[in-house]
C-alpha atoms as a PDB file:
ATOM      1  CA  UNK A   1       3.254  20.531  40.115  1.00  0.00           C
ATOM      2  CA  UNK A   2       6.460  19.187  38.684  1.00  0.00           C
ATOM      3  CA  UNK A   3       8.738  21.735  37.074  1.00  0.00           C
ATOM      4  CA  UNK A   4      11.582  19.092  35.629  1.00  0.00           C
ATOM      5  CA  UNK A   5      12.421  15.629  35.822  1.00  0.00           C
ATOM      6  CA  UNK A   6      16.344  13.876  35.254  1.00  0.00           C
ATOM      7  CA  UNK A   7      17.801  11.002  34.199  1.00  0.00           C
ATOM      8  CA  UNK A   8      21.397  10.101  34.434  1.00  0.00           C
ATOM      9  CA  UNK A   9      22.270   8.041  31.328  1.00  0.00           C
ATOM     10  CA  UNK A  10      25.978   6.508  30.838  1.00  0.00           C
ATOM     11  CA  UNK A  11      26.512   8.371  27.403  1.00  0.00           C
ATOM     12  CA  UNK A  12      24.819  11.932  26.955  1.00  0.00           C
ATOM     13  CA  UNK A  13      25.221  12.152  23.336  1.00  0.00           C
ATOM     14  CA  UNK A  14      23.880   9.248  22.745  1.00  0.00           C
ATOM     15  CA  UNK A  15      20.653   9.879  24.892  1.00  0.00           C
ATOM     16  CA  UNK A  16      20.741  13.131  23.251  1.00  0.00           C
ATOM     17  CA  UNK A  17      20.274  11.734  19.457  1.00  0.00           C
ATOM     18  CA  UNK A  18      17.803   8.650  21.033  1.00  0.00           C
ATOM     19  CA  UNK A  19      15.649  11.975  22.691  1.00  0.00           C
ATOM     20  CA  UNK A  20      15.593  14.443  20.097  1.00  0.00           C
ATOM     21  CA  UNK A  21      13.867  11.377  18.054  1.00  0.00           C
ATOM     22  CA  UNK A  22      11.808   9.687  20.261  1.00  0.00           C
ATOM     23  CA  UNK A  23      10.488  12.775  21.685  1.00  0.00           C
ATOM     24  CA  UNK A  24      10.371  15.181  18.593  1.00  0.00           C
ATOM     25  CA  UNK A  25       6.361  13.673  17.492  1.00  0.00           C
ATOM     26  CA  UNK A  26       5.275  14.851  20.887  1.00  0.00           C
ATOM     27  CA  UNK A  27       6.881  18.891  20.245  1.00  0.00           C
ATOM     28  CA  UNK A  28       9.794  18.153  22.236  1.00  0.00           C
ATOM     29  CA  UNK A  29      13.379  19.638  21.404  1.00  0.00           C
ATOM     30  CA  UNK A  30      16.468  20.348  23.083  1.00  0.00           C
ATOM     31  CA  UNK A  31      16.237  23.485  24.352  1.00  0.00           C
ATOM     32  CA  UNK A  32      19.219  23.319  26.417  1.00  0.00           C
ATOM     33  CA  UNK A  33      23.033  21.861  26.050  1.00  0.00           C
ATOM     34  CA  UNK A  34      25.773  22.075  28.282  1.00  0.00           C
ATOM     35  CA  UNK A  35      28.117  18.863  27.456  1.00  0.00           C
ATOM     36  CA  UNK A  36      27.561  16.862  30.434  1.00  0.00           C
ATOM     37  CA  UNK A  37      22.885  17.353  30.268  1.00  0.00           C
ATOM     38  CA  UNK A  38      20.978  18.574  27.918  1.00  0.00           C
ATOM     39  CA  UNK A  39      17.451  19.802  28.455  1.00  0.00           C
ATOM     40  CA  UNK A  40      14.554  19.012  26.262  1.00  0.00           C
ATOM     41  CA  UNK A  41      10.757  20.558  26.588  1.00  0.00           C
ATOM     42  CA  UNK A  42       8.321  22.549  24.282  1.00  0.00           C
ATOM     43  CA  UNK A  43      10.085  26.452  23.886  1.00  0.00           C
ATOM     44  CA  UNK A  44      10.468  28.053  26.090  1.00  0.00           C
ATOM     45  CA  UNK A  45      11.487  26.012  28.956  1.00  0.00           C
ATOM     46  CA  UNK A  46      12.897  22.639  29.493  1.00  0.00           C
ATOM     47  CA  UNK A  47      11.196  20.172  31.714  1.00  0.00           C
ATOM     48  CA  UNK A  48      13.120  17.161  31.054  1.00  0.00           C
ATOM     49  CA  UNK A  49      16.810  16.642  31.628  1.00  0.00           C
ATOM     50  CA  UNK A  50      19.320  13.589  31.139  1.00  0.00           C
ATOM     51  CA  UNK A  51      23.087  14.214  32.911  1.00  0.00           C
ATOM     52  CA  UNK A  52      26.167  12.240  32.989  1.00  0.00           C
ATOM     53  CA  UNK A  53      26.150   9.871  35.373  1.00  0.00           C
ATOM     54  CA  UNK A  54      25.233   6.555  37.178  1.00  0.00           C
ATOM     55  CA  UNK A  55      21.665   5.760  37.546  1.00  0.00           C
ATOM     56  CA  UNK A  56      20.574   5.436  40.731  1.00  0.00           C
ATOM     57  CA  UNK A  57      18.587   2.464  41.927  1.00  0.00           C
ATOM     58  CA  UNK A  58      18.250   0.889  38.405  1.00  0.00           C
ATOM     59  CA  UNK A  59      16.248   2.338  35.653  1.00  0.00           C
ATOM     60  CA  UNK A  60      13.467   4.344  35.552  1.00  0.00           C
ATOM     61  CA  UNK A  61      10.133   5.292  34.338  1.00  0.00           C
ATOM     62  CA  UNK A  62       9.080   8.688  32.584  1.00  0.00           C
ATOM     63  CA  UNK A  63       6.144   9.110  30.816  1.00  0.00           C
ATOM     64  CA  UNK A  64       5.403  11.950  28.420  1.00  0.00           C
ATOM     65  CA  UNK A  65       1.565  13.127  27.937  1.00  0.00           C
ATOM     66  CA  UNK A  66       0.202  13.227  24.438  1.00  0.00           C
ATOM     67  CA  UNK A  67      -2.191  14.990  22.889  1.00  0.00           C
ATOM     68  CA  UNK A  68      -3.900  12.454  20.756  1.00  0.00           C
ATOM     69  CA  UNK A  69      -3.865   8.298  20.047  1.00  0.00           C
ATOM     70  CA  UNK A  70      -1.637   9.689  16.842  1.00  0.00           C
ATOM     71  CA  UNK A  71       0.883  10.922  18.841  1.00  0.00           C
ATOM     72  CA  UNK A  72       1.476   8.186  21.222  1.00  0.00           C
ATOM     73  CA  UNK A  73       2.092   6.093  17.941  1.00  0.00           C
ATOM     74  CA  UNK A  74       4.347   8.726  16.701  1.00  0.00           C
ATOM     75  CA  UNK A  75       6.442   8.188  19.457  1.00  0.00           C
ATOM     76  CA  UNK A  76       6.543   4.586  19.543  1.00  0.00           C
ATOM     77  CA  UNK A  77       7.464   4.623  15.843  1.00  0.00           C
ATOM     78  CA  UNK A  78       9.916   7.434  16.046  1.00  0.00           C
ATOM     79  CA  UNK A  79      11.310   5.931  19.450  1.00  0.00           C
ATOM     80  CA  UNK A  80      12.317   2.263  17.490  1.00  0.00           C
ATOM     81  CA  UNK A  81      13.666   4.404  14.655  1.00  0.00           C
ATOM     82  CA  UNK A  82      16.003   6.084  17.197  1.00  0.00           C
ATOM     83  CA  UNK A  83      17.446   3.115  18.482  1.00  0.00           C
ATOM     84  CA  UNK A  84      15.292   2.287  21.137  1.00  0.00           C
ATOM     85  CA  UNK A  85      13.508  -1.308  22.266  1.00  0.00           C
ATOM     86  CA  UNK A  86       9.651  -1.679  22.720  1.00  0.00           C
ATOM     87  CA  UNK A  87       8.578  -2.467  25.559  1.00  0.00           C
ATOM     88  CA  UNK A  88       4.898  -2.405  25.233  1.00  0.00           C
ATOM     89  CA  UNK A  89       3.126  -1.838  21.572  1.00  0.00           C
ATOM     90  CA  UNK A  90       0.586   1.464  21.120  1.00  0.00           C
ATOM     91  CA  UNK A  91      -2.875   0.341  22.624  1.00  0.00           C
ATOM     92  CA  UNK A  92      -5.340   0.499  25.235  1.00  0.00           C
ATOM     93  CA  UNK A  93      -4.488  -0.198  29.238  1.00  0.00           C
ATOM     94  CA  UNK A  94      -7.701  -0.705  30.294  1.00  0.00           C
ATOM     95  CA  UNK A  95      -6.508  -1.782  33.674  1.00  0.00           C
ATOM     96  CA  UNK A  96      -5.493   2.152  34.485  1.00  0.00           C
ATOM     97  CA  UNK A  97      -8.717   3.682  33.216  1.00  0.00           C
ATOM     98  CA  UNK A  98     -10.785   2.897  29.760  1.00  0.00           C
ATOM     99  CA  UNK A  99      -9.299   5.536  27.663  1.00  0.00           C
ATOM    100  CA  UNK A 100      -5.813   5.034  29.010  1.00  0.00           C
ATOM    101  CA  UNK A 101      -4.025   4.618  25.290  1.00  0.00           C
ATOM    102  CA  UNK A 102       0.126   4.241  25.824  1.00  0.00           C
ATOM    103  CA  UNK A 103       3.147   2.984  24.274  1.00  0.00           C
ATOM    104  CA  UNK A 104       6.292   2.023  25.930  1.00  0.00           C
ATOM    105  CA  UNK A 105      10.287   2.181  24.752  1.00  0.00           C
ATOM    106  CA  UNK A 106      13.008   1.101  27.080  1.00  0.00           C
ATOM    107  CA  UNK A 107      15.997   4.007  25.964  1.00  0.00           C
ATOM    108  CA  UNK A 108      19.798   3.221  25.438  1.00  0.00           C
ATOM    109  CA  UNK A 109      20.164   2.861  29.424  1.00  0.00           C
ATOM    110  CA  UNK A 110      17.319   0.608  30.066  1.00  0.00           C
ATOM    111  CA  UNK A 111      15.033   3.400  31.201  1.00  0.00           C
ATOM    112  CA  UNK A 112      11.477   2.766  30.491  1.00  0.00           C
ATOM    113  CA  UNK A 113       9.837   5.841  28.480  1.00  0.00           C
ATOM    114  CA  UNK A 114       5.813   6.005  27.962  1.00  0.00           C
ATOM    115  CA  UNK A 115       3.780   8.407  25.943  1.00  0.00           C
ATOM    116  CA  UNK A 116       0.407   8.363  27.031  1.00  0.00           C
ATOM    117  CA  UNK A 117      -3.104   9.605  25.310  1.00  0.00           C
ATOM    118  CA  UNK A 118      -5.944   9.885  28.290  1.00  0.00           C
ATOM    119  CA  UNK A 119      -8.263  11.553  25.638  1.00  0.00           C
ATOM    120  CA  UNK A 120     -11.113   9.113  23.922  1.00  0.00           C
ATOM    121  CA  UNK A 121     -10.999   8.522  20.151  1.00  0.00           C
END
């Protein structure tokens, strides 16, 4: 089991505005702050992290689970709103599974960030 995940982004204030929006549909809130990271999660612990720093090895991919279709196009909505660029529209990826329902949001850094429903309608 994972406990937390990071991303180094160039500009943590930034991520941390782009984050708190993109993520707040899905119960996420920064739960954590200290300047250089802040940590975001449902209360009471933070599970996912972005620090000052280079990226390593390019951008990268984190994807949040959902509880519902509605939330994945929360995200996606609330993502754009926060200054992020789509990178794949809410809808079905049948070529994962039949019920595999995602959307997809490349952040300020380039990172790609999914919120995915495996639930049926």
């Amino acid at each position: 089991m994972i406990d937390h995940v990071s991303l180094r982004v160039s500009d943590v204030a930034r991520s941390k505005r782009f984050f708190s929006g993109a993520l707040a549909p899905l119960g996420y809130a920064v739960l954590a702050d200290y300047g250089d990271a802040a940590g975001f999660g449902l209360a009471p612990k933070p599970d996912f992290w972005v620090g000052a720093g280079p990226a390593a090895g390019g951008p990268t991919h984190v994807c949040f689970a959902a509880a519902n279709r509605a939330q994945v196009d929360a995200f996606h909505k609330a993502a754009l709103a926060a200054g992020g660029t789509d990178n794949g529209a809410p809808g079905l990826r049948a070529m994962y599974h039949p019920t595999y329902y995602g959307a997809f949001i490349l952040d300020p850094d380039g990172n790609n960030i999914e919120a995915v429903c495996h639930q049926p309608v």
